[in-house]
PDB file of N, CA and C in Angstrom:
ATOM      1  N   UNK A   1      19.698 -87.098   3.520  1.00  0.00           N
ATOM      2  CA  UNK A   1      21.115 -86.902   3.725  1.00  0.00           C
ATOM      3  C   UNK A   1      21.426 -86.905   5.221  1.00  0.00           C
ATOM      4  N   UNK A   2      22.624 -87.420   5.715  1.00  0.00           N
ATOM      5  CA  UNK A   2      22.986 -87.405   6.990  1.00  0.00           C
ATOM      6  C   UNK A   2      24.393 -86.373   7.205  1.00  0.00           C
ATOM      7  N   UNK A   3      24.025 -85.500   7.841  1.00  0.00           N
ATOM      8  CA  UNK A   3      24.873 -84.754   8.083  1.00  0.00           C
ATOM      9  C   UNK A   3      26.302 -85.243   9.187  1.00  0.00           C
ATOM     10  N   UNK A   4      27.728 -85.172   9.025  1.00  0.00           N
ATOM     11  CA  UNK A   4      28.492 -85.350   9.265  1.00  0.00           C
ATOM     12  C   UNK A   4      29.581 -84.154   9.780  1.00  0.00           C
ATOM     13  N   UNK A   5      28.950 -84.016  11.202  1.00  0.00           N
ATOM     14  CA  UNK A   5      29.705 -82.777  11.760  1.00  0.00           C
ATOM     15  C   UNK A   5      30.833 -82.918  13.113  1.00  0.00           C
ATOM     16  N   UNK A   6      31.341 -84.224  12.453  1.00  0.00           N
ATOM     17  CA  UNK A   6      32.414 -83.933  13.654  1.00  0.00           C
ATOM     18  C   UNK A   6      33.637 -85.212  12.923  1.00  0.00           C
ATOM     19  N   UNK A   7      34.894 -84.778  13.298  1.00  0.00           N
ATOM     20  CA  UNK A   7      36.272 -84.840  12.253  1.00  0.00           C
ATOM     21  C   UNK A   7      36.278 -86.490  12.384  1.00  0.00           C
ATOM     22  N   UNK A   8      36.164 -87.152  14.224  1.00  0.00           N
ATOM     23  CA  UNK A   8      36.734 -88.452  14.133  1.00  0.00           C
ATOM     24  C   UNK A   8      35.312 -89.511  13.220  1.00  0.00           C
ATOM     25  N   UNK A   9      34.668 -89.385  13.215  1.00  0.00           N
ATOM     26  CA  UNK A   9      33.311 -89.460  11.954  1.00  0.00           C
ATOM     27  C   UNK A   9      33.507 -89.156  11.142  1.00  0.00           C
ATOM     28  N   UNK A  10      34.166 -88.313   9.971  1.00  0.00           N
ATOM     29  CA  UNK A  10      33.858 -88.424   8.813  1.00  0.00           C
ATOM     30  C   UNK A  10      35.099 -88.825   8.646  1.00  0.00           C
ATOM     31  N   UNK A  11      36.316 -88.974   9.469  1.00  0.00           N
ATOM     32  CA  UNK A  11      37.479 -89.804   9.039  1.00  0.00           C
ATOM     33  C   UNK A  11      37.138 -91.515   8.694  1.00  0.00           C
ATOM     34  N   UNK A  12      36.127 -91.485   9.737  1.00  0.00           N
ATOM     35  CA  UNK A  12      35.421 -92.776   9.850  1.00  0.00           C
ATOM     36  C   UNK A  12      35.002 -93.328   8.541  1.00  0.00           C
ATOM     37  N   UNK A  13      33.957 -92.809   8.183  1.00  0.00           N
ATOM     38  CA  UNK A  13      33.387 -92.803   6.902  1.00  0.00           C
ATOM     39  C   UNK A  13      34.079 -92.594   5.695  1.00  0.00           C
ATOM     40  N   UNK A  14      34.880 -91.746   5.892  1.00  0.00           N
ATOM     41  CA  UNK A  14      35.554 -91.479   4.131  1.00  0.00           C
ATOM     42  C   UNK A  14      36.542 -93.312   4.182  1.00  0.00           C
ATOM     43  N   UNK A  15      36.751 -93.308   5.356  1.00  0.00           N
ATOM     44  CA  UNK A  15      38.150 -94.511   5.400  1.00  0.00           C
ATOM     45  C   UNK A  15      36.859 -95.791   5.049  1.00  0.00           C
ATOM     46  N   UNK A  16      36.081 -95.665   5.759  1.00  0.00           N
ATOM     47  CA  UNK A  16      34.883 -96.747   5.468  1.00  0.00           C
ATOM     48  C   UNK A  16      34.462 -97.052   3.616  1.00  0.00           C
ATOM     49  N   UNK A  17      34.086 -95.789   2.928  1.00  0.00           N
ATOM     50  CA  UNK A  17      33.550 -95.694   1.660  1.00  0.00           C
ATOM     51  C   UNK A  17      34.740 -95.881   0.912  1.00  0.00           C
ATOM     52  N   UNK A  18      35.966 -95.749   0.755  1.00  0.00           N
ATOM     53  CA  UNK A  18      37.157 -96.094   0.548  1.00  0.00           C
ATOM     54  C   UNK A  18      37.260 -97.585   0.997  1.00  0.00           C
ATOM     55  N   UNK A  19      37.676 -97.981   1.670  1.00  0.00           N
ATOM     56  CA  UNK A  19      37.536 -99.199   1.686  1.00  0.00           C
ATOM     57  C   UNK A  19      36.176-100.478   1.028  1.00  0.00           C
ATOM     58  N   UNK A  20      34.987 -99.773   0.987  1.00  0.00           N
ATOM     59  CA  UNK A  20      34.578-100.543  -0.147  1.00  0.00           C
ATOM     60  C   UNK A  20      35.053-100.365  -1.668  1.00  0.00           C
ATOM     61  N   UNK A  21      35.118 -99.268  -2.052  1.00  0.00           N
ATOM     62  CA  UNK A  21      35.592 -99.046  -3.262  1.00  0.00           C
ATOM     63  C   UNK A  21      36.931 -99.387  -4.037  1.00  0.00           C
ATOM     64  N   UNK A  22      37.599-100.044  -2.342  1.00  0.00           N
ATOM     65  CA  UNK A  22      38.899-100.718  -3.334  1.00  0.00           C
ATOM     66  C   UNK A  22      38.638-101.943  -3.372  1.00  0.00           C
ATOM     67  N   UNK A  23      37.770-102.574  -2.994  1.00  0.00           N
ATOM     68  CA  UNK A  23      37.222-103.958  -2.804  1.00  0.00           C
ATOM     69  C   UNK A  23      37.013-104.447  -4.133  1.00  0.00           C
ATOM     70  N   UNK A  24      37.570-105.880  -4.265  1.00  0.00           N
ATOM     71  CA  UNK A  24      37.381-105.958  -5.840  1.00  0.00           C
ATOM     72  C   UNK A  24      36.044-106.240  -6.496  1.00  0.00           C
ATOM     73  N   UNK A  25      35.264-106.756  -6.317  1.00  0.00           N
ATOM     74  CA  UNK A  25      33.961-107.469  -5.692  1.00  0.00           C
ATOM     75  C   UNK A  25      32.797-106.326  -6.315  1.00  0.00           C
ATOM     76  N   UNK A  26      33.615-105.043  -5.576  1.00  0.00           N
ATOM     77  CA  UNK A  26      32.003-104.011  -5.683  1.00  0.00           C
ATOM     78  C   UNK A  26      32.408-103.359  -6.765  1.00  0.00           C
ATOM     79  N   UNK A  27      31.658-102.933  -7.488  1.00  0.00           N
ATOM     80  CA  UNK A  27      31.026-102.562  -8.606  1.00  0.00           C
ATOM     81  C   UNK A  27      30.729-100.779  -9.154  1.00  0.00           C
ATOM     82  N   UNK A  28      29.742-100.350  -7.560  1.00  0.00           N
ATOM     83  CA  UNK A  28      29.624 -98.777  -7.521  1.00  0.00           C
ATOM     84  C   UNK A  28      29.033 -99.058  -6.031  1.00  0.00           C
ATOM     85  N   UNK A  29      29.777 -97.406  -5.257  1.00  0.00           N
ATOM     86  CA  UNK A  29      29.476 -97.184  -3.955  1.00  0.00           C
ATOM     87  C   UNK A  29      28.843 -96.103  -4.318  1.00  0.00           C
ATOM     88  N   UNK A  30      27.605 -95.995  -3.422  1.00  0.00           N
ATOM     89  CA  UNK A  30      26.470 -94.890  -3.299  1.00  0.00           C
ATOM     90  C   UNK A  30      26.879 -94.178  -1.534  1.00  0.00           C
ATOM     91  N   UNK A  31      26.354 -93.074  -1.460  1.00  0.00           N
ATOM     92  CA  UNK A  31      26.006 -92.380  -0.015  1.00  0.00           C
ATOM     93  C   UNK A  31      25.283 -92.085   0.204  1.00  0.00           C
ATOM     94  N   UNK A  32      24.786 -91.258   1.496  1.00  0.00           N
ATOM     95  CA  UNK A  32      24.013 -90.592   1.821  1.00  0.00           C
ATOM     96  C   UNK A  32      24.431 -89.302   2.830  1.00  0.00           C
ATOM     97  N   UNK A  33      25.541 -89.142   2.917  1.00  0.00           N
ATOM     98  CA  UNK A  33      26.502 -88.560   3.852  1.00  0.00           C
ATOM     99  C   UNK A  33      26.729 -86.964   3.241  1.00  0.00           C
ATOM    100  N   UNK A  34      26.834 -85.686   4.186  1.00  0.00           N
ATOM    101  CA  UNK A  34      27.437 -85.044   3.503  1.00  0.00           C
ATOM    102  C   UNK A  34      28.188 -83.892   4.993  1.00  0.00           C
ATOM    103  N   UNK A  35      29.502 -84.118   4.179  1.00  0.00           N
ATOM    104  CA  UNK A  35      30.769 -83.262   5.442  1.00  0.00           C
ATOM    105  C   UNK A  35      30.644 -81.969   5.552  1.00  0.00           C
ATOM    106  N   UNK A  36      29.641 -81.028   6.865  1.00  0.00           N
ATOM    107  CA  UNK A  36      30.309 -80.047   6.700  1.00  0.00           C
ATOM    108  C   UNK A  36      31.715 -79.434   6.005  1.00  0.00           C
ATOM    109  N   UNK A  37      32.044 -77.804   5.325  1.00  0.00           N
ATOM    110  CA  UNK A  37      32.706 -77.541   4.456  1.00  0.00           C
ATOM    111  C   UNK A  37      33.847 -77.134   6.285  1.00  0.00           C
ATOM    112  N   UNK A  38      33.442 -76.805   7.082  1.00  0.00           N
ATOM    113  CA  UNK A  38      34.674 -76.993   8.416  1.00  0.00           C
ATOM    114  C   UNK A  38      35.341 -78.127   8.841  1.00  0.00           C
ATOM    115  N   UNK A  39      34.735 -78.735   8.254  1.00  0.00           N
ATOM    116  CA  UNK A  39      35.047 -80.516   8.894  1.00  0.00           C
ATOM    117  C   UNK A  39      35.838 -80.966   7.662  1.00  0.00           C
ATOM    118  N   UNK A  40      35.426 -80.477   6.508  1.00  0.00           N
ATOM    119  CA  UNK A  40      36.732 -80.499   4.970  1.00  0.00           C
ATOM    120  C   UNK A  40      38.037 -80.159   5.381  1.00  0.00           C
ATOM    121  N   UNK A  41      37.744 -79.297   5.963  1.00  0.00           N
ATOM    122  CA  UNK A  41      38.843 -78.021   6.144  1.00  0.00           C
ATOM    123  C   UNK A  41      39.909 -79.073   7.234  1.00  0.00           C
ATOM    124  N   UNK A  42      39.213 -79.298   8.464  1.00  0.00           N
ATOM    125  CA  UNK A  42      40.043 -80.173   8.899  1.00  0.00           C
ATOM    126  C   UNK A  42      40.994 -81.081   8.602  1.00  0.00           C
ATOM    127  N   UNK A  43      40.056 -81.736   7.198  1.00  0.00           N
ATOM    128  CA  UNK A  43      40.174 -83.125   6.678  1.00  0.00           C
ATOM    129  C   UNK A  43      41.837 -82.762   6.335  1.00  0.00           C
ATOM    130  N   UNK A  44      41.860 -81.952   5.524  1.00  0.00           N
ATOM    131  CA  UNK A  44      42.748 -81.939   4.468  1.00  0.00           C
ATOM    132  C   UNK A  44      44.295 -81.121   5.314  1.00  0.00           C
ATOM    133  N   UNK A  45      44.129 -80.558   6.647  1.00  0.00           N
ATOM    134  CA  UNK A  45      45.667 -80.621   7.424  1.00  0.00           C
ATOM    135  C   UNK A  45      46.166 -82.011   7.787  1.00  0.00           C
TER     136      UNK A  45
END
C-alpha cells in the first residue's frame, strides 16, 4: 500500500482513478493507495 499524506496528491489521485473509471473502455479499476483519515477530512470541505 502507498500511503497518501498530503491533500494536493490525493486530489490528484482520486481525480486520476475517477477518470479511468469513467472511461468507457475500462472494465474494473484496482489501487494500491490509501488516504490518511486527516487528509479525508480535508477532502470533503
Amino acid at each position: 500500500m502507498v500511503k497518501v499524506d498530503n491533500v494536493n496528491v490525493a486530489r490528484k489521485v482520486i481525480k486520476f482513478i475517477d477518470a479511468f473509471e469513467d472511461h468507457d473502455d475500462v472494465q474494473n479499476v484496482f489501487s494500491n493507495f490509501e488516504i490518511d483519515d486527516s487528509i479525508v477530512g480535508q477532502l470533503e470541505e
